[in-house]
N, C-alpha and C. Protein backbone atom coordinates (compact mmCIF):
# COMPACT_ATOMS: atom_id res chain seq x y z
N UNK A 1 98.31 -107.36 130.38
CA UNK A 1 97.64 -107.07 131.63
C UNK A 1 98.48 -107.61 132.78
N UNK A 2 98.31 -107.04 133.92
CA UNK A 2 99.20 -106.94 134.76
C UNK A 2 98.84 -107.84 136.04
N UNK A 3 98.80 -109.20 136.68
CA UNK A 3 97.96 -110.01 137.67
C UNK A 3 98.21 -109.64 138.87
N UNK A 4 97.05 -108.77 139.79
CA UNK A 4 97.91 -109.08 141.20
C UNK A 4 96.44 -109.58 141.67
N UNK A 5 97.40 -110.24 142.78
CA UNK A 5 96.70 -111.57 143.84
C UNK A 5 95.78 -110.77 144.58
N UNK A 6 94.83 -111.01 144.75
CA UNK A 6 93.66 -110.70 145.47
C UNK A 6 92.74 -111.94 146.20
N UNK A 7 92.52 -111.82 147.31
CA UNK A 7 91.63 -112.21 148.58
C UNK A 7 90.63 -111.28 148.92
N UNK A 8 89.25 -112.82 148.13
CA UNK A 8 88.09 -111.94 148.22
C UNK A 8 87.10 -112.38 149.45
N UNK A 9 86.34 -112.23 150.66
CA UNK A 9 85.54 -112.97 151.18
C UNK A 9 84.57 -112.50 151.53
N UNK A 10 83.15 -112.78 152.13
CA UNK A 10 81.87 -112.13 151.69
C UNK A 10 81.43 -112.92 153.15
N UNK A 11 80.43 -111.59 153.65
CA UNK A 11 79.64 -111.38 154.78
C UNK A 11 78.80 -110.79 154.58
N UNK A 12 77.56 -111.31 155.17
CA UNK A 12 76.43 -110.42 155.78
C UNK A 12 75.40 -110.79 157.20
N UNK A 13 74.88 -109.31 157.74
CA UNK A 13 74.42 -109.28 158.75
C UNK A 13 72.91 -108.86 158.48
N UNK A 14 71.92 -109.63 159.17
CA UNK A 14 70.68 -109.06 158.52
C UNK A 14 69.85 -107.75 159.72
N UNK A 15 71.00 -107.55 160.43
CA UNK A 15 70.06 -106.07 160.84
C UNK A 15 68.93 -105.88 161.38
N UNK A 16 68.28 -105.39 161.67
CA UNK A 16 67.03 -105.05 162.13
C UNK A 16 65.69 -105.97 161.67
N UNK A 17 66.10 -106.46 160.48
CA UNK A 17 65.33 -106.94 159.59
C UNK A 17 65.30 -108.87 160.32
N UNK A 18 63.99 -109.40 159.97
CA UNK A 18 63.74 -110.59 160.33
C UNK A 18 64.85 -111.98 159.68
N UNK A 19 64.94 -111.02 157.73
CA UNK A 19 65.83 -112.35 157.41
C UNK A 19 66.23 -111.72 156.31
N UNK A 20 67.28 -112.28 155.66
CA UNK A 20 68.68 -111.63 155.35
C UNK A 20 68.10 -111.46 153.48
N UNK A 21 67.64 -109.93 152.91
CA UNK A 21 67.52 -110.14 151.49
C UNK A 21 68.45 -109.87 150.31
N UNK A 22 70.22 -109.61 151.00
CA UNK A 22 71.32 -109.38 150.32
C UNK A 22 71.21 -110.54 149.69
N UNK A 23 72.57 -110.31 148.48
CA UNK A 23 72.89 -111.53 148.38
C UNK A 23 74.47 -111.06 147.35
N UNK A 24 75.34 -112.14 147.60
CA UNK A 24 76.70 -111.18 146.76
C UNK A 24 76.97 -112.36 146.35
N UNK A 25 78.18 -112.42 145.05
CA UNK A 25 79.10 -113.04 144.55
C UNK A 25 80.39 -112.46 144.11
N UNK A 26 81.24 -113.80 144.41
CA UNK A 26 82.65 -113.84 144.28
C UNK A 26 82.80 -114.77 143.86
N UNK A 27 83.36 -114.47 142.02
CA UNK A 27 83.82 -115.22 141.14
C UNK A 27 85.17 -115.14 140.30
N UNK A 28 85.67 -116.34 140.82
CA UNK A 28 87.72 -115.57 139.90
C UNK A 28 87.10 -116.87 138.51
N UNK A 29 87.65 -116.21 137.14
CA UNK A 29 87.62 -117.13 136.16
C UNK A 29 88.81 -116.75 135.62
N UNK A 30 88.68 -117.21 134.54
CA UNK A 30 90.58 -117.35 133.56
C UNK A 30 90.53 -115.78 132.95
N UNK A 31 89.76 -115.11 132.96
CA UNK A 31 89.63 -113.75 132.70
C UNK A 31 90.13 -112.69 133.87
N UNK A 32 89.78 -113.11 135.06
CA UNK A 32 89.80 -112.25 136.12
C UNK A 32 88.55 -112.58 137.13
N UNK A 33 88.67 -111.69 137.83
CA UNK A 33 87.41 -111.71 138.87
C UNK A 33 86.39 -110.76 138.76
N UNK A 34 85.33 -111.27 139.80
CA UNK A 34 83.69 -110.70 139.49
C UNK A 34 83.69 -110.65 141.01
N UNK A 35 83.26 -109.34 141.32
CA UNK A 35 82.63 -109.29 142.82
C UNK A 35 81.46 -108.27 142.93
N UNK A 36 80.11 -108.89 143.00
CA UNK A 36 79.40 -108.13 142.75
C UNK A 36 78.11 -108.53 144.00
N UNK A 37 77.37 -107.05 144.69
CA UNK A 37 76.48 -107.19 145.56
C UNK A 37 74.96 -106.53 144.90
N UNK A 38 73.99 -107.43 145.23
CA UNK A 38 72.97 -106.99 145.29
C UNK A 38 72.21 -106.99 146.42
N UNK A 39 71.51 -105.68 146.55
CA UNK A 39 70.68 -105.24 148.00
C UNK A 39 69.57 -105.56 147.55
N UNK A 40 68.92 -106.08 148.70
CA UNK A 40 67.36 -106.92 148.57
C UNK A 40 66.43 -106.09 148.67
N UNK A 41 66.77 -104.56 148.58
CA UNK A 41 65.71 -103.26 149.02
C UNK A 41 64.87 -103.92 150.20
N UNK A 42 65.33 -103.88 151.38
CA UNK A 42 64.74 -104.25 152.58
C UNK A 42 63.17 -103.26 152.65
N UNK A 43 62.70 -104.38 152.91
CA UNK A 43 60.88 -103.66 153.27
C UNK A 43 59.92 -103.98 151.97
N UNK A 44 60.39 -104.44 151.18
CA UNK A 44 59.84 -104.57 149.78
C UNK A 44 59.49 -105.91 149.54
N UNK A 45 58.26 -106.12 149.34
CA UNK A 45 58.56 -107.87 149.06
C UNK A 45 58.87 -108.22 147.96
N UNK A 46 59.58 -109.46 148.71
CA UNK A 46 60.16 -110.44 147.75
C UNK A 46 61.61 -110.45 147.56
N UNK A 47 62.10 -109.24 148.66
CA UNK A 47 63.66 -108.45 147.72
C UNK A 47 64.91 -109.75 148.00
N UNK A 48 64.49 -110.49 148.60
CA UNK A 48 65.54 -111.67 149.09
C UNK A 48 65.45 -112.67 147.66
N UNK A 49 64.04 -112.22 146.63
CA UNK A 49 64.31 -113.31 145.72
C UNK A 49 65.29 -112.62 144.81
N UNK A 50 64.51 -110.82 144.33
CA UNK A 50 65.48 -110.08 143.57
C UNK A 50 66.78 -110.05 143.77
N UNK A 51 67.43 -109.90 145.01
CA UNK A 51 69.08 -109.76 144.54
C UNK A 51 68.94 -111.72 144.30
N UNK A 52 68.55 -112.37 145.07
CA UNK A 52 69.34 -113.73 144.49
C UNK A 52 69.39 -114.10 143.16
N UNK A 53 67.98 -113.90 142.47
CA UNK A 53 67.91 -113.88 140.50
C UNK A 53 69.19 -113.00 140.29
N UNK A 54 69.18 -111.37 140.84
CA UNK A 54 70.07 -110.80 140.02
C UNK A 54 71.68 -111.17 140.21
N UNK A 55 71.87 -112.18 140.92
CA UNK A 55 73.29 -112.83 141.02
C UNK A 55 73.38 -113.60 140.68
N UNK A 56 72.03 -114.49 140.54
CA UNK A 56 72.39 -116.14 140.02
C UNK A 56 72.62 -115.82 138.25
N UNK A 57 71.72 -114.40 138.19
CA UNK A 57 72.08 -114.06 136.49
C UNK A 57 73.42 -113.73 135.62
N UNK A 58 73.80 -113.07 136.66
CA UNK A 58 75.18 -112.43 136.43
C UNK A 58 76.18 -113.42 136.37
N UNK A 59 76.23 -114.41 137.42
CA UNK A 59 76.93 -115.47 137.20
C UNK A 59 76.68 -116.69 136.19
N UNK A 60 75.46 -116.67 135.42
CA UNK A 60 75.07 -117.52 134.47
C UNK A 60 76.06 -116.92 133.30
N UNK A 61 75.40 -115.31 132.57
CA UNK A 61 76.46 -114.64 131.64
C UNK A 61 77.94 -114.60 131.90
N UNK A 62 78.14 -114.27 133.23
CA UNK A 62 79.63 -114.44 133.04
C UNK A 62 80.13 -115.96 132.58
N UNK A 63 79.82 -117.14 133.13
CA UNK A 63 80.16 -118.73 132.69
C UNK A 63 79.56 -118.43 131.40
N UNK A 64 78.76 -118.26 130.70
CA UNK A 64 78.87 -118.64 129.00
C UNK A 64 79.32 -117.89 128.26
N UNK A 65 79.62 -116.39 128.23
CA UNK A 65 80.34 -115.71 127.74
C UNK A 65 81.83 -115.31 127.76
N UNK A 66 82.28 -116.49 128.65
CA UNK A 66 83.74 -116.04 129.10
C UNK A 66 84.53 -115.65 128.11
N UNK A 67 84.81 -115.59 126.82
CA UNK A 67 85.34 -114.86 126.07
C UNK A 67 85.18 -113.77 125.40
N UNK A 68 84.06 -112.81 126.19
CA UNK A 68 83.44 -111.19 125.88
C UNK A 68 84.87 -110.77 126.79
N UNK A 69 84.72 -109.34 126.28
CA UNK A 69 85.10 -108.68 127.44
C UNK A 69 84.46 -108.06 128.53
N UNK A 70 84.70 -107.35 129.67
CA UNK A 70 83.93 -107.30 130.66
C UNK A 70 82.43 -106.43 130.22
N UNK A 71 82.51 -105.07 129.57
CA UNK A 71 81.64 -104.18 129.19
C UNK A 71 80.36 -105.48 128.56
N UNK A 72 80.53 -105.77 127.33
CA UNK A 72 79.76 -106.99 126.88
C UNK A 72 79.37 -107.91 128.05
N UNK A 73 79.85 -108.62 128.77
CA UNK A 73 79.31 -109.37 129.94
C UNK A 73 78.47 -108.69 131.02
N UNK A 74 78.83 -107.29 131.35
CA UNK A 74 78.06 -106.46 132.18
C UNK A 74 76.49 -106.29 131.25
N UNK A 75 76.60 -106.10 129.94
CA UNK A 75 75.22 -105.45 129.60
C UNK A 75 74.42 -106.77 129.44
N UNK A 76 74.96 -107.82 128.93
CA UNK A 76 74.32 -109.29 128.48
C UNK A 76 73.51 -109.59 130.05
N UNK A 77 74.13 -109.28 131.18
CA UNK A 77 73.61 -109.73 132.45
C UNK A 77 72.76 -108.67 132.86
N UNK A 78 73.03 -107.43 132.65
CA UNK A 78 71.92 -106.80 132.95
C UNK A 78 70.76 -107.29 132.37
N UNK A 79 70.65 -107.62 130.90
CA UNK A 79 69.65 -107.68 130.39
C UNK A 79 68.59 -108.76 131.00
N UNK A 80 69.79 -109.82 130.95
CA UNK A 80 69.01 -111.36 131.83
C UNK A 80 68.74 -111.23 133.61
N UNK A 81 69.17 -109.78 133.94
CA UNK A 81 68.25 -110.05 135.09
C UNK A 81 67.00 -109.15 135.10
């Protein structure tokens, strides 16, 4: 596999909306990197908790499975969120 350098950095603006229900991660491990966003479905309650579970999940599977490959780490985290 072939390494190139990448610069990742993460913003958000909460819009129209009172308070902010995105939520993203940016994770480099000895495998590679993870950059992944979840939208809080604005107008919906609660959606500021949903994307934060569904990132704090994703980043749980990726740290204990670090020796899956990515496909396996994608479905293990779907499942746990």
């Amino acid at each position: 596999m072939t390494r190139v350098p990448c610069h990742v950095a993460g913003a958000s603006h909460v819009g129209r909306r009172s308070h902010q229900e995105d939520a993203f991660l940016a994770l480099v491990t000895a495998r590679g990197a993870v950059v992944a966003v979840a939208d809080g479905m604005g107008g919906h309650q609660a959606g500021e908790v949903a994307s934060r579970l569904a990132v704090e999940a994703l980043k749980r599977v990726i740290r204990r499975r670090k020796d899956s490959d990515g496909a396996d780490v994608l479905a293990g985290a779907a499942g746990a969120a």
